[in-house]
N, C-alpha and C. Protein backbone atom coordinates (compact mmCIF):
# COMPACT_ATOMS: atom_id res chain seq x y z
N UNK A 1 -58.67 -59.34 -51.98
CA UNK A 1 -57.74 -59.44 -50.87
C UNK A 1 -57.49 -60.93 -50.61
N UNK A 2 -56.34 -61.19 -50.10
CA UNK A 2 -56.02 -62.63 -49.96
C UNK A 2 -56.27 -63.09 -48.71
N UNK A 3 -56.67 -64.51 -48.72
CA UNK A 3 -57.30 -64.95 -47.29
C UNK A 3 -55.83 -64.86 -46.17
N UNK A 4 -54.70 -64.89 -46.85
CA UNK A 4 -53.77 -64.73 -45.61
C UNK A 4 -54.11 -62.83 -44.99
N UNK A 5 -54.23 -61.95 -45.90
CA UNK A 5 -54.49 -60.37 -45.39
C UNK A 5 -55.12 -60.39 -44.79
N UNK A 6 -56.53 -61.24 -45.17
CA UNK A 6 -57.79 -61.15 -44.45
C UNK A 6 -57.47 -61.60 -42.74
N UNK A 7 -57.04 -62.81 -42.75
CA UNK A 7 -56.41 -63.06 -41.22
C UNK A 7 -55.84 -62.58 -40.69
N UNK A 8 -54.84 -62.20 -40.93
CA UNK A 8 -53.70 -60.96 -40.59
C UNK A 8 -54.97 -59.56 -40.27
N UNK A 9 -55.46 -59.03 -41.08
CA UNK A 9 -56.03 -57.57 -40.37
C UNK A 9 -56.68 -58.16 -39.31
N UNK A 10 -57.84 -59.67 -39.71
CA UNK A 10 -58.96 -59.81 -37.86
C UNK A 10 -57.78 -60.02 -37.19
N UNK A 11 -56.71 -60.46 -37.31
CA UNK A 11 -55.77 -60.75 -35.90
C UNK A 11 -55.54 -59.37 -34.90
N UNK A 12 -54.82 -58.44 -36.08
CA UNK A 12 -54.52 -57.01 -35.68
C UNK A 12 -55.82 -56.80 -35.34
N UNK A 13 -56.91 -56.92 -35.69
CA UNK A 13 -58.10 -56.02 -35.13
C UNK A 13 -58.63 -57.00 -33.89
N UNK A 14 -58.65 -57.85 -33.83
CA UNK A 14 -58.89 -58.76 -32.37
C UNK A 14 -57.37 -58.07 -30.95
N UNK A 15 -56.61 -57.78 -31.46
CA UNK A 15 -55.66 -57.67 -30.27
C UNK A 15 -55.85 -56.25 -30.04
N UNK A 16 -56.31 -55.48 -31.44
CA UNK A 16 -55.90 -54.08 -30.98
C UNK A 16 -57.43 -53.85 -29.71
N UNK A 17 -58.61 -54.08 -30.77
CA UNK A 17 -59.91 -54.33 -29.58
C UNK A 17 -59.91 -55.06 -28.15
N UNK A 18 -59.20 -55.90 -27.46
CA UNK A 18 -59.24 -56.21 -27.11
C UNK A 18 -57.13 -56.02 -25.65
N UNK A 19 -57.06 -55.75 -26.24
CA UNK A 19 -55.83 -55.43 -25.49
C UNK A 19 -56.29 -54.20 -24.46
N UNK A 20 -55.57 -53.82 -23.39
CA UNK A 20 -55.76 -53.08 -22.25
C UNK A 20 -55.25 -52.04 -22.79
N UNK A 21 -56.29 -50.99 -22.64
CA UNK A 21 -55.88 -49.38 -22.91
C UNK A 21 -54.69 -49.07 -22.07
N UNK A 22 -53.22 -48.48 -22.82
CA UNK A 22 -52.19 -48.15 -22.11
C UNK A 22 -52.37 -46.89 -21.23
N UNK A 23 -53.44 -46.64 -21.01
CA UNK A 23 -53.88 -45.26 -20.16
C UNK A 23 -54.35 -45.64 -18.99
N UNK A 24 -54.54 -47.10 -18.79
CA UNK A 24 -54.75 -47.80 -17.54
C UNK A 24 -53.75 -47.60 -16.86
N UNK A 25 -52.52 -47.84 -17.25
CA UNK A 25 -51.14 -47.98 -16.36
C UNK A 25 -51.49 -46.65 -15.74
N UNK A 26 -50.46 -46.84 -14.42
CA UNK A 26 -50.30 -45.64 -13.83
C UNK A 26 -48.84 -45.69 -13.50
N UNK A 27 -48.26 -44.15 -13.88
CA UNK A 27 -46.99 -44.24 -13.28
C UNK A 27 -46.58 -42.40 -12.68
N UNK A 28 -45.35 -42.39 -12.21
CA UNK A 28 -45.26 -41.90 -11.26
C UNK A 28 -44.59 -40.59 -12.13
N UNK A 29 -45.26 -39.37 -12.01
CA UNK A 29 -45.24 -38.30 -12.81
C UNK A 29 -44.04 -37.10 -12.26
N UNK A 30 -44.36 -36.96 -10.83
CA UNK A 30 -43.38 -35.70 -10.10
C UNK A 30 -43.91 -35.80 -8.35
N UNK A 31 -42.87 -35.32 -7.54
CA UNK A 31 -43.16 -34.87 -6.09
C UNK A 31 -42.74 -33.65 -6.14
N UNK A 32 -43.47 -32.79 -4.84
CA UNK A 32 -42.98 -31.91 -4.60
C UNK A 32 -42.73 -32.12 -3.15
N UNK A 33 -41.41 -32.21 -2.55
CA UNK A 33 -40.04 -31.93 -3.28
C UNK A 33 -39.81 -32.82 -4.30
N UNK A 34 -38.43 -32.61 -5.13
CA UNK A 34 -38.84 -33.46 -5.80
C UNK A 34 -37.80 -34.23 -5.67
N UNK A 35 -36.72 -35.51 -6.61
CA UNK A 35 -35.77 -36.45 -6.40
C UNK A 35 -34.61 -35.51 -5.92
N UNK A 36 -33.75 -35.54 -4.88
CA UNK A 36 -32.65 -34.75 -5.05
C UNK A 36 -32.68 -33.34 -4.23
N UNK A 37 -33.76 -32.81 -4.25
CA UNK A 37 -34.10 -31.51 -3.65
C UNK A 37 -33.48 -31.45 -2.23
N UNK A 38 -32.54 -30.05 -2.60
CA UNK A 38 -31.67 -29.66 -1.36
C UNK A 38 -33.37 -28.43 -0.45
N UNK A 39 -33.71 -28.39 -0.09
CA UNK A 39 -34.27 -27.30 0.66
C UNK A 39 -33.77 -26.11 1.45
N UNK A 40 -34.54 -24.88 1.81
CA UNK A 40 -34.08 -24.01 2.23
C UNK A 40 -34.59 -23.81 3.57
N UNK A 41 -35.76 -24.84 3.80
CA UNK A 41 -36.08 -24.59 4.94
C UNK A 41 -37.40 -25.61 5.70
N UNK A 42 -37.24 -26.41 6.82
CA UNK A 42 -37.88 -27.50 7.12
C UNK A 42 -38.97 -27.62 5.96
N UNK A 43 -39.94 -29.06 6.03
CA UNK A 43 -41.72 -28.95 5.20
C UNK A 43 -42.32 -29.54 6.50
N UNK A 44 -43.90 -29.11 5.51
CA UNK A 44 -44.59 -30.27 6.25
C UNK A 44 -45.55 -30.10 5.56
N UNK A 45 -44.86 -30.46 4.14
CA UNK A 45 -46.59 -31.29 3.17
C UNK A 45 -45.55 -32.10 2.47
N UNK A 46 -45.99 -33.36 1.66
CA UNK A 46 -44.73 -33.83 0.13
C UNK A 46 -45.92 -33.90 -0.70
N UNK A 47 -45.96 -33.48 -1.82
CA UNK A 47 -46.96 -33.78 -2.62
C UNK A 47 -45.99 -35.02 -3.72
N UNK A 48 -47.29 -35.82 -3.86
CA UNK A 48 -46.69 -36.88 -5.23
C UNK A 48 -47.80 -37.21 -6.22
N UNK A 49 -47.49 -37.25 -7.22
CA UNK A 49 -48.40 -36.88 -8.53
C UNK A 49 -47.94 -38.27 -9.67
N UNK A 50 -48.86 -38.77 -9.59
CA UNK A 50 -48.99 -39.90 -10.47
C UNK A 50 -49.94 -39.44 -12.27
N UNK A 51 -49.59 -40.53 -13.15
CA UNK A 51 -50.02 -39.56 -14.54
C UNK A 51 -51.61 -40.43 -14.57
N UNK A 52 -52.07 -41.33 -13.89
CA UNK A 52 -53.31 -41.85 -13.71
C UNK A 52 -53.84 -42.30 -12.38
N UNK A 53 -55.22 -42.38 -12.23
CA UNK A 53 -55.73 -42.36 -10.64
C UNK A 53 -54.87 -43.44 -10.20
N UNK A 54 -54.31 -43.74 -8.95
CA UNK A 54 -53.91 -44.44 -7.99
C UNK A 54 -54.32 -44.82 -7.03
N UNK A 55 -54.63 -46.12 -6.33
CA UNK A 55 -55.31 -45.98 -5.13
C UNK A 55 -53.43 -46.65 -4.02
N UNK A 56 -53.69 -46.70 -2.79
CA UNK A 56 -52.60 -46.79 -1.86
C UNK A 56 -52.35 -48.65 -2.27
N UNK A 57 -51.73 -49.09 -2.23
CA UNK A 57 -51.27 -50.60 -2.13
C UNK A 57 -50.45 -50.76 -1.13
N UNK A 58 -50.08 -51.93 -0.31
CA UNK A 58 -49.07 -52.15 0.11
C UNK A 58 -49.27 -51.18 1.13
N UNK A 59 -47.59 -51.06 1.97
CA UNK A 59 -47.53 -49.96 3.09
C UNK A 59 -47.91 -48.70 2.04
N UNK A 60 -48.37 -48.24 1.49
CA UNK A 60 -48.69 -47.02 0.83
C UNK A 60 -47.64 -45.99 0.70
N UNK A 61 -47.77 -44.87 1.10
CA UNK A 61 -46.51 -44.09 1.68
C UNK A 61 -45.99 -43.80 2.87
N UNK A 62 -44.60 -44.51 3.10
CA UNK A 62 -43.92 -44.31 3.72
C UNK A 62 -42.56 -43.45 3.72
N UNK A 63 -42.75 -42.45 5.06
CA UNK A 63 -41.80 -41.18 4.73
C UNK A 63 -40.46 -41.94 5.59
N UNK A 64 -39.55 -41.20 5.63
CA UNK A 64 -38.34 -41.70 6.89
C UNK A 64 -37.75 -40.58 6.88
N UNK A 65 -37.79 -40.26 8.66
CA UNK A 65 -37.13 -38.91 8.64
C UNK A 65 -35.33 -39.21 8.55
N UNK A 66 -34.68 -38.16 8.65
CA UNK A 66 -33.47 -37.88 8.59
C UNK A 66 -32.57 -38.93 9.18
N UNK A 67 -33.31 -39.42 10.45
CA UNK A 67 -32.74 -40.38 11.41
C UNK A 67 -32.94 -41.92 10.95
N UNK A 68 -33.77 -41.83 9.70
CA UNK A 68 -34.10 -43.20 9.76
C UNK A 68 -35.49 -44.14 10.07
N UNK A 69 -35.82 -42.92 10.98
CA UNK A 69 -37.55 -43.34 11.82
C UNK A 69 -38.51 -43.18 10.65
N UNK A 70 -39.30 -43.85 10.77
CA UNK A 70 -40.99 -43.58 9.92
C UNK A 70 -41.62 -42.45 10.99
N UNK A 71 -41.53 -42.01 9.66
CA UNK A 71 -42.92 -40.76 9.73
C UNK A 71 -44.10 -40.96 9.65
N UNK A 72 -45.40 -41.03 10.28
CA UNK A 72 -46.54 -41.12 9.79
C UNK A 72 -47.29 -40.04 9.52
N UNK A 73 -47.79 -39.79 8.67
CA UNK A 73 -48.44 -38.38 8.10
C UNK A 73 -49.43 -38.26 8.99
N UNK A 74 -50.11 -36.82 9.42
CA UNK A 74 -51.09 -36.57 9.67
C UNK A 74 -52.48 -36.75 9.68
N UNK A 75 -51.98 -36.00 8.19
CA UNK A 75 -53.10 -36.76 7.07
C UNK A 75 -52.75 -36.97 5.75
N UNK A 76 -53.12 -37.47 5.21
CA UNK A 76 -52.75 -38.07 3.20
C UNK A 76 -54.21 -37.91 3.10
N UNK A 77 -54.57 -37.20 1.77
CA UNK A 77 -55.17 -36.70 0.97
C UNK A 77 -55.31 -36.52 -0.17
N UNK A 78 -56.21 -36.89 -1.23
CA UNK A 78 -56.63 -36.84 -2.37
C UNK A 78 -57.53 -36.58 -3.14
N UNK A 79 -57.52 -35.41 -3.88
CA UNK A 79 -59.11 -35.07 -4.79
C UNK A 79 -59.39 -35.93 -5.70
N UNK A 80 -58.39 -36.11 -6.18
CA UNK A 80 -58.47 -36.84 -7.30
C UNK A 80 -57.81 -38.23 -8.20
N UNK A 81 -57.39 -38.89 -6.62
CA UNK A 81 -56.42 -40.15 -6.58
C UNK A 81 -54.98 -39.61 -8.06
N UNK A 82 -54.94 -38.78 -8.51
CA UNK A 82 -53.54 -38.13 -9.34
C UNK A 82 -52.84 -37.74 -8.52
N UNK A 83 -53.11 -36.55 -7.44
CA UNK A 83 -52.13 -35.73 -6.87
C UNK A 83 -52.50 -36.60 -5.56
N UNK A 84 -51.13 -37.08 -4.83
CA UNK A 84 -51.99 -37.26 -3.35
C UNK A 84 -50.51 -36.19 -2.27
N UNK A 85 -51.25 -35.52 -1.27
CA UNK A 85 -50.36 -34.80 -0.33
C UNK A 85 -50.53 -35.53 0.78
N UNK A 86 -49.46 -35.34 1.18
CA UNK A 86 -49.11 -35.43 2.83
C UNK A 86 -48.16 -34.48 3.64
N UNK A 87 -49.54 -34.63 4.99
CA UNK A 87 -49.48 -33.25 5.78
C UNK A 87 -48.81 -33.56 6.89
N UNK A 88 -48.32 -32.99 7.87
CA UNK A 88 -47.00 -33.65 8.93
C UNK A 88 -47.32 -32.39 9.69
N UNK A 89 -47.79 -32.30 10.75
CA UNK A 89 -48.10 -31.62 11.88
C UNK A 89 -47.00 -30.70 11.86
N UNK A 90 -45.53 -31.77 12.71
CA UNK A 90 -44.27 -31.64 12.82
C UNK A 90 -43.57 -31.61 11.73
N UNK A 91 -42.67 -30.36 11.20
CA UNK A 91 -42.55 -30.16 10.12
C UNK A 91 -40.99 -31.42 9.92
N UNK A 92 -40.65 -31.57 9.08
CA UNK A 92 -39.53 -32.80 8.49
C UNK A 92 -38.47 -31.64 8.72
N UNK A 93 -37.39 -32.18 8.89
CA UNK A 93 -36.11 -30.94 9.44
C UNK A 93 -34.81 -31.86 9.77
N UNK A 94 -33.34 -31.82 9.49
CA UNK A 94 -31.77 -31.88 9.79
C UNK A 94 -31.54 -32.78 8.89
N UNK A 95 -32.12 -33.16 7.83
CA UNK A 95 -30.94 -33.90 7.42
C UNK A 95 -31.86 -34.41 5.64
N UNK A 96 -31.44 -35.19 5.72
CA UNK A 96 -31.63 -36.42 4.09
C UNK A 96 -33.60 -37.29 4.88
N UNK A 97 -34.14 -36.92 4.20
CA UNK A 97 -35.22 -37.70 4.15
C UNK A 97 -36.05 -38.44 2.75
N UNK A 98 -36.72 -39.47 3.18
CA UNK A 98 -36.90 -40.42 2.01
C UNK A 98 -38.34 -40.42 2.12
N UNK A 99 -39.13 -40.80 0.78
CA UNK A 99 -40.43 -41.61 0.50
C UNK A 99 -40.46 -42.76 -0.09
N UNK A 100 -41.18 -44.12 0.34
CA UNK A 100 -41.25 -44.41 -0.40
C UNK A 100 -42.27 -45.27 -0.72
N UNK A 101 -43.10 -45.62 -1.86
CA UNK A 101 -44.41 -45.42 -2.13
C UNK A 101 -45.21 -46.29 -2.92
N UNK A 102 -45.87 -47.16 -2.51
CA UNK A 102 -46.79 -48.52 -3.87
C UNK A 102 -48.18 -47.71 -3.60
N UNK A 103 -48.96 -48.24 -5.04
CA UNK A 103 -49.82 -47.73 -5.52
C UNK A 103 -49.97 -48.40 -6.40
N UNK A 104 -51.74 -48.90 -6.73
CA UNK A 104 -52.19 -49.37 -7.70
C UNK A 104 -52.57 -48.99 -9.12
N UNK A 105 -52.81 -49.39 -9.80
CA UNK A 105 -53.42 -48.51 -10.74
C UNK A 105 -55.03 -49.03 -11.14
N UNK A 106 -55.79 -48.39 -12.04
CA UNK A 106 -57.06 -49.01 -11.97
C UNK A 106 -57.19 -50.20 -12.37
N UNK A 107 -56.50 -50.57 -13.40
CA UNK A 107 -56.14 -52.07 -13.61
C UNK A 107 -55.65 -53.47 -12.26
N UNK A 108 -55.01 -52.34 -11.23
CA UNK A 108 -54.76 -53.07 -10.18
C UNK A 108 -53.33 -53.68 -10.35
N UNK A 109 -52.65 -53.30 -11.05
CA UNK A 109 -51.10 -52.93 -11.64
C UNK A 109 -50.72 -52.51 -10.46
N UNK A 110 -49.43 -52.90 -9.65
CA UNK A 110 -48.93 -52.40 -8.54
C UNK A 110 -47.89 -51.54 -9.11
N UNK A 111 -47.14 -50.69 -8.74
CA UNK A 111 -46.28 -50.16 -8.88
C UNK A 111 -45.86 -49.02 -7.79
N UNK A 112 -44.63 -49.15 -7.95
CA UNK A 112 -43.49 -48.95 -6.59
C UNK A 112 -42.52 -47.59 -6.87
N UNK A 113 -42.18 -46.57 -6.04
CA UNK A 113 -40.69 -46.36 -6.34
C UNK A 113 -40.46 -45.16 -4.92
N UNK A 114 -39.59 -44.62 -5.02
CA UNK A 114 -38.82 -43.92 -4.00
C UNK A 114 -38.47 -42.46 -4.42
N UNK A 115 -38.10 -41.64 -3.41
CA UNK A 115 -37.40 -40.56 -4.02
C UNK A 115 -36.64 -39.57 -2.12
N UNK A 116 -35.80 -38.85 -2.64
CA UNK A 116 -34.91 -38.37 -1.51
C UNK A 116 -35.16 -36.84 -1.64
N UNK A 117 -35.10 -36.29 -0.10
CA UNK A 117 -34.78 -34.83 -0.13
C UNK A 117 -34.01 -34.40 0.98
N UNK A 118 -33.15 -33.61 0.84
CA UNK A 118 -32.97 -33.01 1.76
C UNK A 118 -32.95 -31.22 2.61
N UNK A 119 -33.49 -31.48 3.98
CA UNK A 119 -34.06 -30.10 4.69
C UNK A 119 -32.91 -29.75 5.81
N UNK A 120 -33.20 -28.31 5.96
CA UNK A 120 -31.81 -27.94 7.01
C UNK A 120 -32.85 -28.19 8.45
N UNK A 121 -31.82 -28.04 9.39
CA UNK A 121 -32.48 -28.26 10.84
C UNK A 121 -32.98 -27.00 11.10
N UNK A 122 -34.47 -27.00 11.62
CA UNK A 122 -34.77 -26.01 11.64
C UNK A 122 -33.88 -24.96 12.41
N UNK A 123 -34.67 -23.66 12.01
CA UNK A 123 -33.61 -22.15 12.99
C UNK A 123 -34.28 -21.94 13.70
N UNK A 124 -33.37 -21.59 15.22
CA UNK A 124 -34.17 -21.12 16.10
C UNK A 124 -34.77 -19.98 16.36
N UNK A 125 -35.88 -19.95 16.66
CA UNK A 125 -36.83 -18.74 16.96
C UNK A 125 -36.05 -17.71 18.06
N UNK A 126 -35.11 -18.39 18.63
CA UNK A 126 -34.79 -17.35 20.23
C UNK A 126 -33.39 -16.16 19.14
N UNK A 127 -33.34 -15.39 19.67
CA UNK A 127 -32.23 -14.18 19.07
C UNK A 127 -31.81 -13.81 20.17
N UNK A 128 -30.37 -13.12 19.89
CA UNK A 128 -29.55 -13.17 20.40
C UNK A 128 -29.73 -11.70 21.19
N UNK A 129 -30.16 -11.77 22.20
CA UNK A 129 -30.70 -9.67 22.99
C UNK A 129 -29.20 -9.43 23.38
N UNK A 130 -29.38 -8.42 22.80
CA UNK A 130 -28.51 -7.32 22.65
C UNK A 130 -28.84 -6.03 23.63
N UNK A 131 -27.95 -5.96 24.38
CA UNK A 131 -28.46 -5.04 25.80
C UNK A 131 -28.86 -3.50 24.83
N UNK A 132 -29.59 -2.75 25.29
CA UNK A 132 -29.95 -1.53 24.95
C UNK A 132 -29.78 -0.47 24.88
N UNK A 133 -28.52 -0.42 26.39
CA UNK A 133 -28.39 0.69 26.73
C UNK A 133 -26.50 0.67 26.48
N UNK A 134 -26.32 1.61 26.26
CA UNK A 134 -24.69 1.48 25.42
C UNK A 134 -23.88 1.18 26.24
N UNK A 135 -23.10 0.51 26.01
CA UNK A 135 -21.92 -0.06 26.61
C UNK A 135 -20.78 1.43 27.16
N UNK A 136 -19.99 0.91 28.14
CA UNK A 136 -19.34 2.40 28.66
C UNK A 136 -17.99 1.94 28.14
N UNK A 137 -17.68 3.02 28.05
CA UNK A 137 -16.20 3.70 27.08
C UNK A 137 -15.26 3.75 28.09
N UNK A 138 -15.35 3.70 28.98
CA UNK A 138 -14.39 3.58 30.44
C UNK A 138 -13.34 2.63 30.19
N UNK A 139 -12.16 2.28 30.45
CA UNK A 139 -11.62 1.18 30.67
C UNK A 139 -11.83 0.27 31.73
N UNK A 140 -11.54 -0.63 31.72
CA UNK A 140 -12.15 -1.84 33.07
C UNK A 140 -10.34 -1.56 33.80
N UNK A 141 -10.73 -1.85 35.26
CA UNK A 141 -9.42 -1.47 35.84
C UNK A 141 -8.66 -2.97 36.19
């Protein structure tokens, strides 16, 4: 083998040993809801799912309701720094709402991004009573 091969493979074998496993990165896999999602009816969880553990960076997640206001979750939760949920007492309801979200990775890699949904205003619980007893066939004078 020639002393230039010979250098050439320790090079390749010094960078490949030594370079950061690309399984460190973390990036941003799916939400539920997810980008775009029209809904059928208020929430009050968002799940977001990263493809490696994440810890919170930065403002972490931040929701914005319909109006514009920050939401603060209840609670945010994680088994397994992959999936993290957030729980909202008060369910999200009328309009276009946003997340949006930094997170580290174990490397300590920041990474950022956003996503939109939108929920109808909730329906009201009250119905419309309907008298019981039949209406009279009389004419009104």
């Amino acid at each position: 083998m020639s002393r230039k091969a010979v250098v050439c493979a320790l090079a390749a074998a010094t960078i490949w040993l030594t370079a950061p496993a690309a399984s460190a990165h973390t990036a941003f896999q799916s939400s539920n809801p997810a980008d775009g999602a029209v809904l059928d009816e208020p929430i009050s969880e968002i799940t977001i799912v990263f493809s490696g553990e994440a810890q919170l960076a930065g403002e972490g997640f931040v929701v914005l309701d319909p109006g514009g206001e920050v939401l603060i979750p209840d609670r945010v939760t994680s088994a397994d720094n992959l999936s993290w949920l957030l729980h909202f007492d008060e369910p999200i309801e009328g309009g276009t709402a946003g997340v949006r979200w930094t997170v580290a990775a174990r490397d300590a890699h920041p990474i950022e991004g956003s996503f939109r949904f939108t929920v109808p205003a909730a329906s009201s619980d009250e119905q419309l009573e309907l008298p019981t007893e039949p209406l009279p066939t009389e004419p009104l004078p």
